[in-house]
Protein backbone atom coordinates (compact mmCIF):
# COMPACT_ATOMS: atom_id res chain seq x y z
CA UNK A 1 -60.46 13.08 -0.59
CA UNK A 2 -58.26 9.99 0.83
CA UNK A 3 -55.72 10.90 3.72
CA UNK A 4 -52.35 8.67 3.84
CA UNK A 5 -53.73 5.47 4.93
CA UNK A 6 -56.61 5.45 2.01
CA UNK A 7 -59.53 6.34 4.07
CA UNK A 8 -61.86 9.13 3.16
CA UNK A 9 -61.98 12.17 5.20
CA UNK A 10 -64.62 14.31 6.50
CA UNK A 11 -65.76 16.80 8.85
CA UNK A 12 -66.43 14.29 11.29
CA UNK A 13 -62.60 13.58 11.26
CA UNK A 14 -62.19 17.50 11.62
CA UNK A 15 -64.31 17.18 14.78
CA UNK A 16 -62.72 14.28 16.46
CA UNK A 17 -59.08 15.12 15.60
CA UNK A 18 -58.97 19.28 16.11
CA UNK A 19 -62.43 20.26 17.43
CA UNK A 20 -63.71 18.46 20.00
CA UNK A 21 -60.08 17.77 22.14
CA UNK A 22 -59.63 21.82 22.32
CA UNK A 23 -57.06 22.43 19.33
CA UNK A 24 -59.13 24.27 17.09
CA UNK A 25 -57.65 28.19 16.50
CA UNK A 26 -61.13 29.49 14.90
CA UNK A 27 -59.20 30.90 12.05
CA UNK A 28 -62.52 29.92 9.77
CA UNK A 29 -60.11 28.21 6.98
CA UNK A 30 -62.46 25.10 7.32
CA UNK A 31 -65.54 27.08 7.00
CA UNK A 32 -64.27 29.64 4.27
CA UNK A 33 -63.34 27.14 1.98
CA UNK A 34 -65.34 24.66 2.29
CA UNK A 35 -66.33 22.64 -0.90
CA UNK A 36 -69.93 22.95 0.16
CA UNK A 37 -69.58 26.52 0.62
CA UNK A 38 -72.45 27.39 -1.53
CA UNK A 39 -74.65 24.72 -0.02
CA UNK A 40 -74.17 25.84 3.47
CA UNK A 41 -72.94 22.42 4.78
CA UNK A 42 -70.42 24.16 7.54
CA UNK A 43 -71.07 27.50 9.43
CA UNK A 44 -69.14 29.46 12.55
CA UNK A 45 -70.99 28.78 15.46
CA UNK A 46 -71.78 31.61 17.86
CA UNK A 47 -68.24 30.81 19.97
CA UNK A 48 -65.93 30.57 16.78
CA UNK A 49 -65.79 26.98 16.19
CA UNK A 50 -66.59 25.60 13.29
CA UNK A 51 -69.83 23.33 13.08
CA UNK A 52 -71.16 20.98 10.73
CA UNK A 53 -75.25 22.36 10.27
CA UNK A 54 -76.10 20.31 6.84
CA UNK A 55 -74.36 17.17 6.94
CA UNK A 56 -76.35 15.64 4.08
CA UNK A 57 -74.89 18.50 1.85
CA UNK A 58 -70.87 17.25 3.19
CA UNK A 59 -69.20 16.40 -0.08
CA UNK A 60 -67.00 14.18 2.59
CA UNK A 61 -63.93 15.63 -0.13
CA UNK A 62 -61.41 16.26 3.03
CA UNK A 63 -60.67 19.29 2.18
CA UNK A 64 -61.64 20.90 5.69
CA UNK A 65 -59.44 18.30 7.56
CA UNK A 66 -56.59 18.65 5.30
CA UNK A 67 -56.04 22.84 5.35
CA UNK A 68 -56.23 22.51 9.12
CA UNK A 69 -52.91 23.67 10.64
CA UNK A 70 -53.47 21.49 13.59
CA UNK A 71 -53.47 18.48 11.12
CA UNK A 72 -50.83 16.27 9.69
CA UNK A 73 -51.67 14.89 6.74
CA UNK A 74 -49.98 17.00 4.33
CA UNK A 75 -47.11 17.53 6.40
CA UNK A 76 -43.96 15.59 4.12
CA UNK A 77 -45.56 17.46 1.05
CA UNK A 78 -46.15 21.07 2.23
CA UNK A 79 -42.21 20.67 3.62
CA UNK A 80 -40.70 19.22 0.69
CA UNK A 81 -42.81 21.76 -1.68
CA UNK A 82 -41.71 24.92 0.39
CA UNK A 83 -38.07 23.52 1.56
CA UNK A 84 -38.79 22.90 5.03
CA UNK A 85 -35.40 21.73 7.25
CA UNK A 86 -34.91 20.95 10.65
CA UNK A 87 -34.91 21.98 13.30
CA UNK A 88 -37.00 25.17 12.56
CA UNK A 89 -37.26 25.42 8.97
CA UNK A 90 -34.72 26.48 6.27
CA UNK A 91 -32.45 29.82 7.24
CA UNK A 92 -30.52 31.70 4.67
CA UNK A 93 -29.95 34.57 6.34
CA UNK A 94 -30.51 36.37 9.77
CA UNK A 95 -30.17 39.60 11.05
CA UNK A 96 -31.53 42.35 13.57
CA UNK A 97 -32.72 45.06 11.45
CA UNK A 98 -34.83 48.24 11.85
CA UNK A 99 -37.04 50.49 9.43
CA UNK A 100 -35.12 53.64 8.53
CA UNK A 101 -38.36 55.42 8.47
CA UNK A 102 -39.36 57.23 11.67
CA UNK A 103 -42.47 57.40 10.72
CA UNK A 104 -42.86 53.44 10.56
CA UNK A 105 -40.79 53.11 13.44
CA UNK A 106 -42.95 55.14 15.82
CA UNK A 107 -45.75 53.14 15.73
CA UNK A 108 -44.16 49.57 15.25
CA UNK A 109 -43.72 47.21 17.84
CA UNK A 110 -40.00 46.70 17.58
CA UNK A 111 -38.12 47.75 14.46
CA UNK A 112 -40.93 47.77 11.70
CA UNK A 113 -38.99 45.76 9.32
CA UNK A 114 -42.45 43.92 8.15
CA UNK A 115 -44.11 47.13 7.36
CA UNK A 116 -41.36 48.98 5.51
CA UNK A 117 -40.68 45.76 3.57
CA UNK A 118 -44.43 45.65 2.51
CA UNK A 119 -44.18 48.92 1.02
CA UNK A 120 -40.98 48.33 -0.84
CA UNK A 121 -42.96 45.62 -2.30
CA UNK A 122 -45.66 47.63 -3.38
CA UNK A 123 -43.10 50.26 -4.22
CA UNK A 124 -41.53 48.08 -6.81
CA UNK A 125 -44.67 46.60 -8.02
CA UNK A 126 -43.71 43.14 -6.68
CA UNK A 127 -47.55 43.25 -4.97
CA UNK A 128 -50.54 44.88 -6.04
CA UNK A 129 -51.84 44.20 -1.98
CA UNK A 130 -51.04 42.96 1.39
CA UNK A 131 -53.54 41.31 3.79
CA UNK A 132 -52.54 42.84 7.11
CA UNK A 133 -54.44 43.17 10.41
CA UNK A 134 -55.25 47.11 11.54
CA UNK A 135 -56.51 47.82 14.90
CA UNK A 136 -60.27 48.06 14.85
CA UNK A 137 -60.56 48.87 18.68
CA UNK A 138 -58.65 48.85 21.65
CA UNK A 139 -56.02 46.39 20.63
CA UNK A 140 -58.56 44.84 18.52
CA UNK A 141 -57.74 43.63 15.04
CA UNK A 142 -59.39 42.52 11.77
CA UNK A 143 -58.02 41.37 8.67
CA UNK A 144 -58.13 43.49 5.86
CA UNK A 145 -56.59 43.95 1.93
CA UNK A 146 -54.63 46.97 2.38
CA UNK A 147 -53.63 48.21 -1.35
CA UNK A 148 -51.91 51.68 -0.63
CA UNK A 149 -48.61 52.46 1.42
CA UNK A 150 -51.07 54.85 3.90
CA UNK A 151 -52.80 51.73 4.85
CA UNK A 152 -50.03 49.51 5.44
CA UNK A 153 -48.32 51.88 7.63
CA UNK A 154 -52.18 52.29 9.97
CA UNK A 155 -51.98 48.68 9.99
CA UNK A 156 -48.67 48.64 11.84
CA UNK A 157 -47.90 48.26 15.80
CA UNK A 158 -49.87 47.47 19.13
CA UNK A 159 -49.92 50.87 20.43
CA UNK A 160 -53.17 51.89 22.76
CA UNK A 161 -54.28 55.43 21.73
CA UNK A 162 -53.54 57.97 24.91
CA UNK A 163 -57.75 57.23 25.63
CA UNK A 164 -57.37 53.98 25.59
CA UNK A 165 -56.70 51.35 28.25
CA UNK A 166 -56.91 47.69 28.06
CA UNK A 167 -59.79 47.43 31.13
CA UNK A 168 -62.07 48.97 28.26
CA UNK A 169 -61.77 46.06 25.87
CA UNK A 170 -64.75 43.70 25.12
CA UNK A 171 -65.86 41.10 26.36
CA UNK A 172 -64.45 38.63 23.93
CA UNK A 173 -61.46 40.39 23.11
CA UNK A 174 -58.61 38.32 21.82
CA UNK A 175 -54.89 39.40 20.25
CA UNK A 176 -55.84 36.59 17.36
CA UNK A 177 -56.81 38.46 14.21
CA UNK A 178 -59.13 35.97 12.02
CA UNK A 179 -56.29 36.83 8.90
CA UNK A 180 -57.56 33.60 6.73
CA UNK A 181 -60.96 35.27 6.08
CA UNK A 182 -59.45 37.95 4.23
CA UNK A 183 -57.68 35.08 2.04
CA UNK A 184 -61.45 34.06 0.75
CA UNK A 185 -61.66 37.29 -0.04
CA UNK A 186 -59.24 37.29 -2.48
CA UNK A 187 -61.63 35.22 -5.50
CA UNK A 188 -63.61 38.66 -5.86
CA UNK A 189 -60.74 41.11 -6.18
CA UNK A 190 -58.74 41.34 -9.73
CA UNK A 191 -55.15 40.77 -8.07
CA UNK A 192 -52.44 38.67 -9.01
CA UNK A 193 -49.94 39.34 -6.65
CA UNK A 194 -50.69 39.44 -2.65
CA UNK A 195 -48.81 39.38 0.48
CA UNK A 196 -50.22 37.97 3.56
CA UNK A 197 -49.08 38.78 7.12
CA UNK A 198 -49.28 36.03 9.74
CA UNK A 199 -48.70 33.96 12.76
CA UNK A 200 -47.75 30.34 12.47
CA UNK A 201 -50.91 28.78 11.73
CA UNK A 202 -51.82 31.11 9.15
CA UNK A 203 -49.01 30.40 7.46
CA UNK A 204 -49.20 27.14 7.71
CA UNK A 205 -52.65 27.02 6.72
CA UNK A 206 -51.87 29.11 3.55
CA UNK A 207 -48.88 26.59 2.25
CA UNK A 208 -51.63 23.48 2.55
CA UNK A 209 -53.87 25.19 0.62
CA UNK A 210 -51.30 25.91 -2.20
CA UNK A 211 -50.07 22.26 -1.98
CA UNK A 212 -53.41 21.57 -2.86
CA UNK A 213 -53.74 24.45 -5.67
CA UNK A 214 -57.21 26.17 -3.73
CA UNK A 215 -57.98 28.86 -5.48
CA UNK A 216 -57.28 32.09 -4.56
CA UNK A 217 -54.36 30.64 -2.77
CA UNK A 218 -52.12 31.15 -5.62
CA UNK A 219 -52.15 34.63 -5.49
CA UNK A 220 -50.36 35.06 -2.61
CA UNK A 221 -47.07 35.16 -4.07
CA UNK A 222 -45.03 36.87 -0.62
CA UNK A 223 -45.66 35.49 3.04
CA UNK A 224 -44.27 37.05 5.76
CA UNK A 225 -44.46 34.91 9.22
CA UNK A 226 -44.90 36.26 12.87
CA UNK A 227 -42.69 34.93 15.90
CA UNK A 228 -45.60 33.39 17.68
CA UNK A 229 -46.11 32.16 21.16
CA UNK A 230 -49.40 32.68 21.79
CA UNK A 231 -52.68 34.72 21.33
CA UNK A 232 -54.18 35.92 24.04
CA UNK A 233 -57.90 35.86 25.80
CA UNK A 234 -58.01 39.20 27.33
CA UNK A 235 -61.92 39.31 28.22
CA UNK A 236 -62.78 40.24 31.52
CA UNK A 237 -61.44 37.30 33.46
CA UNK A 238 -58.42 37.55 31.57
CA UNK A 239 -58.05 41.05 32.37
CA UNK A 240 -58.85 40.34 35.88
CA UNK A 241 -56.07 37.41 36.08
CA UNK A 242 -53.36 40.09 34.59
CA UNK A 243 -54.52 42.75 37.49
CA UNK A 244 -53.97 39.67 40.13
CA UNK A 245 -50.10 39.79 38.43
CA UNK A 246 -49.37 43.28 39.07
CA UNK A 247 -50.27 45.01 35.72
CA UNK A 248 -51.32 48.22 35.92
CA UNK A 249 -54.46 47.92 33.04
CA UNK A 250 -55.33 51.91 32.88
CA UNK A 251 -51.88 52.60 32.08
CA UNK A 252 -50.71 50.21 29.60
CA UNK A 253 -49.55 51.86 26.24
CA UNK A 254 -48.35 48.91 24.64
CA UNK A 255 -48.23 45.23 24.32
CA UNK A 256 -45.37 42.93 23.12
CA UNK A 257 -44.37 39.36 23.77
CA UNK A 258 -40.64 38.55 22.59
CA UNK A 259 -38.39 36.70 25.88
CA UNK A 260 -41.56 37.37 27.93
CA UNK A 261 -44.99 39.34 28.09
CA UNK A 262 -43.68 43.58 27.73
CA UNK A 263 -46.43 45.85 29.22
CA UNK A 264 -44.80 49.59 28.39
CA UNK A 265 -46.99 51.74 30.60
CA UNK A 266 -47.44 55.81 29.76
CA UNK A 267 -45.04 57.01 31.33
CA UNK A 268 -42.17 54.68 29.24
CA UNK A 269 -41.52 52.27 32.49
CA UNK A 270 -42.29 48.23 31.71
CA UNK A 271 -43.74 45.34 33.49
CA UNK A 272 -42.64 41.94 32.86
CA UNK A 273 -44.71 38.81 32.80
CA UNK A 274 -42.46 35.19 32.51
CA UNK A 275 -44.57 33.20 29.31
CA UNK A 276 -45.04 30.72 31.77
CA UNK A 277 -47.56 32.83 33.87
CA UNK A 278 -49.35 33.70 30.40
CA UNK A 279 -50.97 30.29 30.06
CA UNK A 280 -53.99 30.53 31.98
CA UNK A 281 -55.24 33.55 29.49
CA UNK A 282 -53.63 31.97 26.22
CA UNK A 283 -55.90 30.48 23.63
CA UNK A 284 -56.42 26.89 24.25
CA UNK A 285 -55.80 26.38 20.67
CA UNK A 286 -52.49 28.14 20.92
CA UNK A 287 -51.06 26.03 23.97
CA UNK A 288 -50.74 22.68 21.78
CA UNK A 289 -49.11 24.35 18.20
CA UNK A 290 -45.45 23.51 18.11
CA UNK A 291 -44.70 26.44 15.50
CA UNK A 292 -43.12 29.33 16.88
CA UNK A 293 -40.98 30.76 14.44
CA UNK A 294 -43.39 30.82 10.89
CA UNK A 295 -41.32 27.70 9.45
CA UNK A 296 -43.19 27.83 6.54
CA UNK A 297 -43.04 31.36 5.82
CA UNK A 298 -40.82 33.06 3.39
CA UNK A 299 -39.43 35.32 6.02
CA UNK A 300 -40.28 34.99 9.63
CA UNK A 301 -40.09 38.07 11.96
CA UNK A 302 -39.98 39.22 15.41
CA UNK A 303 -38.66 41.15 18.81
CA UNK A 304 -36.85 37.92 20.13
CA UNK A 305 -33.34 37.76 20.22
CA UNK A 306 -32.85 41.84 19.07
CA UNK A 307 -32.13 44.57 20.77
CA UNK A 308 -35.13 47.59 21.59
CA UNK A 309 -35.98 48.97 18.35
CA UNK A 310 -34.97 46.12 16.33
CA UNK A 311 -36.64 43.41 14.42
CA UNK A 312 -35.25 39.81 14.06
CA UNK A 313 -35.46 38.56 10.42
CA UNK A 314 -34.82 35.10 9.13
CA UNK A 315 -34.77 34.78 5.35
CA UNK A 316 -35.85 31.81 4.70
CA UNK A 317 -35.78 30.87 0.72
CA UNK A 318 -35.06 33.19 -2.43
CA UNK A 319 -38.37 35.09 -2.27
CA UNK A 320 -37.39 35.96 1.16
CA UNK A 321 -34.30 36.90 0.00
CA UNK A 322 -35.11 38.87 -3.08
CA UNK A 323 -37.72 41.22 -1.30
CA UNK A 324 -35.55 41.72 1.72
CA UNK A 325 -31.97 42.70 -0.11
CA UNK A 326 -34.12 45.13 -2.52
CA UNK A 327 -35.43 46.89 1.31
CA UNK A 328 -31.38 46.96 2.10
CA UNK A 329 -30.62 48.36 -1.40
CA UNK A 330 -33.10 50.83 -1.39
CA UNK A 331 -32.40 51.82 1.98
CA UNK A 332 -35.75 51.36 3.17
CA UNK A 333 -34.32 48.38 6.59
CA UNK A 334 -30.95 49.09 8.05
CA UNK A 335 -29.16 46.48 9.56
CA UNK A 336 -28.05 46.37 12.95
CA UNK A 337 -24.56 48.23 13.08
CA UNK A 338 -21.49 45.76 14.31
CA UNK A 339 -17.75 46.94 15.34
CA UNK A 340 -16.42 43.82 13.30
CA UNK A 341 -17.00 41.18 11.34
CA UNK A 342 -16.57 38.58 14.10
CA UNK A 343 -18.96 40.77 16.22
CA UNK A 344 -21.71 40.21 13.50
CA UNK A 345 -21.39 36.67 13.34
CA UNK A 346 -21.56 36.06 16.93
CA UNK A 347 -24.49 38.29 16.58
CA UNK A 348 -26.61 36.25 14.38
CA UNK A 349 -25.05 32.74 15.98
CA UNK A 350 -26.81 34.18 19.40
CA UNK A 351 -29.83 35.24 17.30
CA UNK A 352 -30.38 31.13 15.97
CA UNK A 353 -29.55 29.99 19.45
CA UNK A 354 -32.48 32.22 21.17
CA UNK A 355 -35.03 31.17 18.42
CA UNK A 356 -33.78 27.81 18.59
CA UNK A 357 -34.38 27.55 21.90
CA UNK A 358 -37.94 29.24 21.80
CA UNK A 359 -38.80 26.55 19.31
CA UNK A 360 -37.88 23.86 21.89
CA UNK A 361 -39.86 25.37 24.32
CA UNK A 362 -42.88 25.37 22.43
CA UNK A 363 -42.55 22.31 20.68
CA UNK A 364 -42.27 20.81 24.39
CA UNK A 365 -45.31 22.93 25.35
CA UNK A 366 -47.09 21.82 22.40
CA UNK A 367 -46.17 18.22 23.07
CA UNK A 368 -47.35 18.29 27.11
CA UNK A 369 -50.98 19.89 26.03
CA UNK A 370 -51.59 17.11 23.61
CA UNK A 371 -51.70 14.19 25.78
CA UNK A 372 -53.63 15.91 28.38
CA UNK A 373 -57.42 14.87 27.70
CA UNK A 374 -59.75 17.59 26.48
């Protein structure tokens, strides 16, 4: 498959572009739907990254270099197809808003808006399934299809159970959860109608596959994007850096990044980490992507910006729209109450700012990492 300037692409272009200079996220897009697939040209080498084992059977179509969300090529289409605008993609709406379920509430990380609009969707029969990420261990997560409103809910938070402390993770423990996998598979399940849960590069990597019409992209008819600053390595070194800062490991209940890294401990008190000091124990990957917000998503959601309790929710296009009013009219989200209408619009003009200027940061972030040599 020709990129912009006419020239064929390739693994090898893969490799010299994303892999070897330290930008590759192991999300397994590259490998999972590979054109070769069946021929066994590409394969997941024993540290995530994607290697090229058969490179007589490359079909040298592009297709690996041109799903890769740390690629460019299909950048002016993917944005004109899904109404990208600057700075941080298109906004219809935003709002803090919370999950009037205490049930969702109590184990979401900040108001559960993602999970109770997932079941409204399956509610209403606008999905038959969501791809979501449940705890596996630990803090642990794999992808999986959830198709009942039981397993959305389990799938929901990043609460330790009481016997459970961070210093017990593996070795290779990482916050990432390899969501694109579950996307491949998609081709052996009879659904039409999927929602898919995910950080920036997920997303991203899901809208250049439907630009290019890769099956089973098309069934994913609802994405929902994370706020996103980073993944992080927590295997032992990274466990031993976070001691070094003054977390406490054996008591940590829960984890959550919004203005900074939030370690709530058992008994309800919080340590703070600046993202600055975070770096060190971020995936390397994650330190050069300039995406912080889900731009391509059809609503993006996090803790930023909200008060405790509440999610931040930017509605992005008329999907976004449509699935989140039917959550308000059904009274499954609440929005965050406000003593006037002046008081609400200041509200969500401080919201934009704070995401705005998160998107800076990162963009900036992104920006420094890339001209440092790998």
């Amino acid at each position: 498959m020709p990129g912009a300037r006419g020239k064929a692409l390739s693994f090898a272009d893969l490799q010299q572009a994303v892999i070897d200079v330290g930008r590759c996220g192991k999300c397994g897009g590259c490998v999972s739907f590979c054109s070769a697939g069946g021929l066994g040209a590409l394969a997941m080498s024993e540290d995530g990254l994607p290697l090229l084992v058969e490179p007589r059977r490359c079909l040298h179509c592009g297709l690996c270099y041109l799903i890769c969300p740390f690629t460019h090529e299909l950048d002016e289409e993917t944005h004109a197809r899904f109404g990208w605008q600057a700075p941080f993609g298109a906004c219809r709406h935003v709002a803090s808003a919370r999950a009037t379920s205490g049930a969702i509430r109590s184990v979401a990380t900040d108001g559960g808006v993602v999970t109770a609009l997932l079941v409204t969707l399956l509610e209403t029969g606008s999905i038959e399934a969501a791809i979501v990420s449940p705890r596996r261990d630990g803090l642990r997560r794999a992808p999986r299809i959830a198709t009942t409103a039981e397993e959305i809910i389990a799938a929901a938070g990043c609460q330790l159970a009481p016997t459970e402390h961070l210093e017990q993770l593996g070795q290779q423990y990482t916050t990432y959860s390899p969501t694109i996998a579950a996307v491949k598979g998609l081709a052996g399940e009879r659904l039409r109608k999927v929602a898919l849960v995910g950080v920036p590069c997920q997303v991203r990597t899901v809208r250049k596959m439907q630009a290019l019409g890769i099956i089973p992209s098309e069934v994913i008819t609802h994405v929902i994007g994370l706020f996103c600053c980073e993944s992080l390595v927590l295997d032992e070194q990274g466990l031993e850096y976070l001691r070094r800062l003054g977390v406490p490991l054996p008591q940590v209940r829960k984890l959550n990044i919004k203005e900074c890294l939030l370690a709530t401990l058992q008994d309800g008190s919080e340590v703070r980490l600046p993202l600055e000091a975070l770096d060190p124990i971020a995936r390397r990957a994650c330190l050069s992507c300039p995406d912080f917000s889900s731009e391509l998503a059809d609503l993006s959601v996090g803790g930023l910006g909200s008060p405790p309790g509440f999610t931040t929710v930017i509605v992005r296009n008329d999907r976004g729209w449509q699935s989140y009013s039917e959550a308000l009219r059904r009274g499954q989200i609440e929005e965050l109450a406000h003593t006037s209408p002046q008081a609400a619009r200041e509200h969500r003009a401080q919201l934009l700012q704070k995401v705005e200027a998160f998107c800076r940061w990162k963009q900036e972030r992104a920006a420094r990492h890339q001209r440092q040599p790998a």
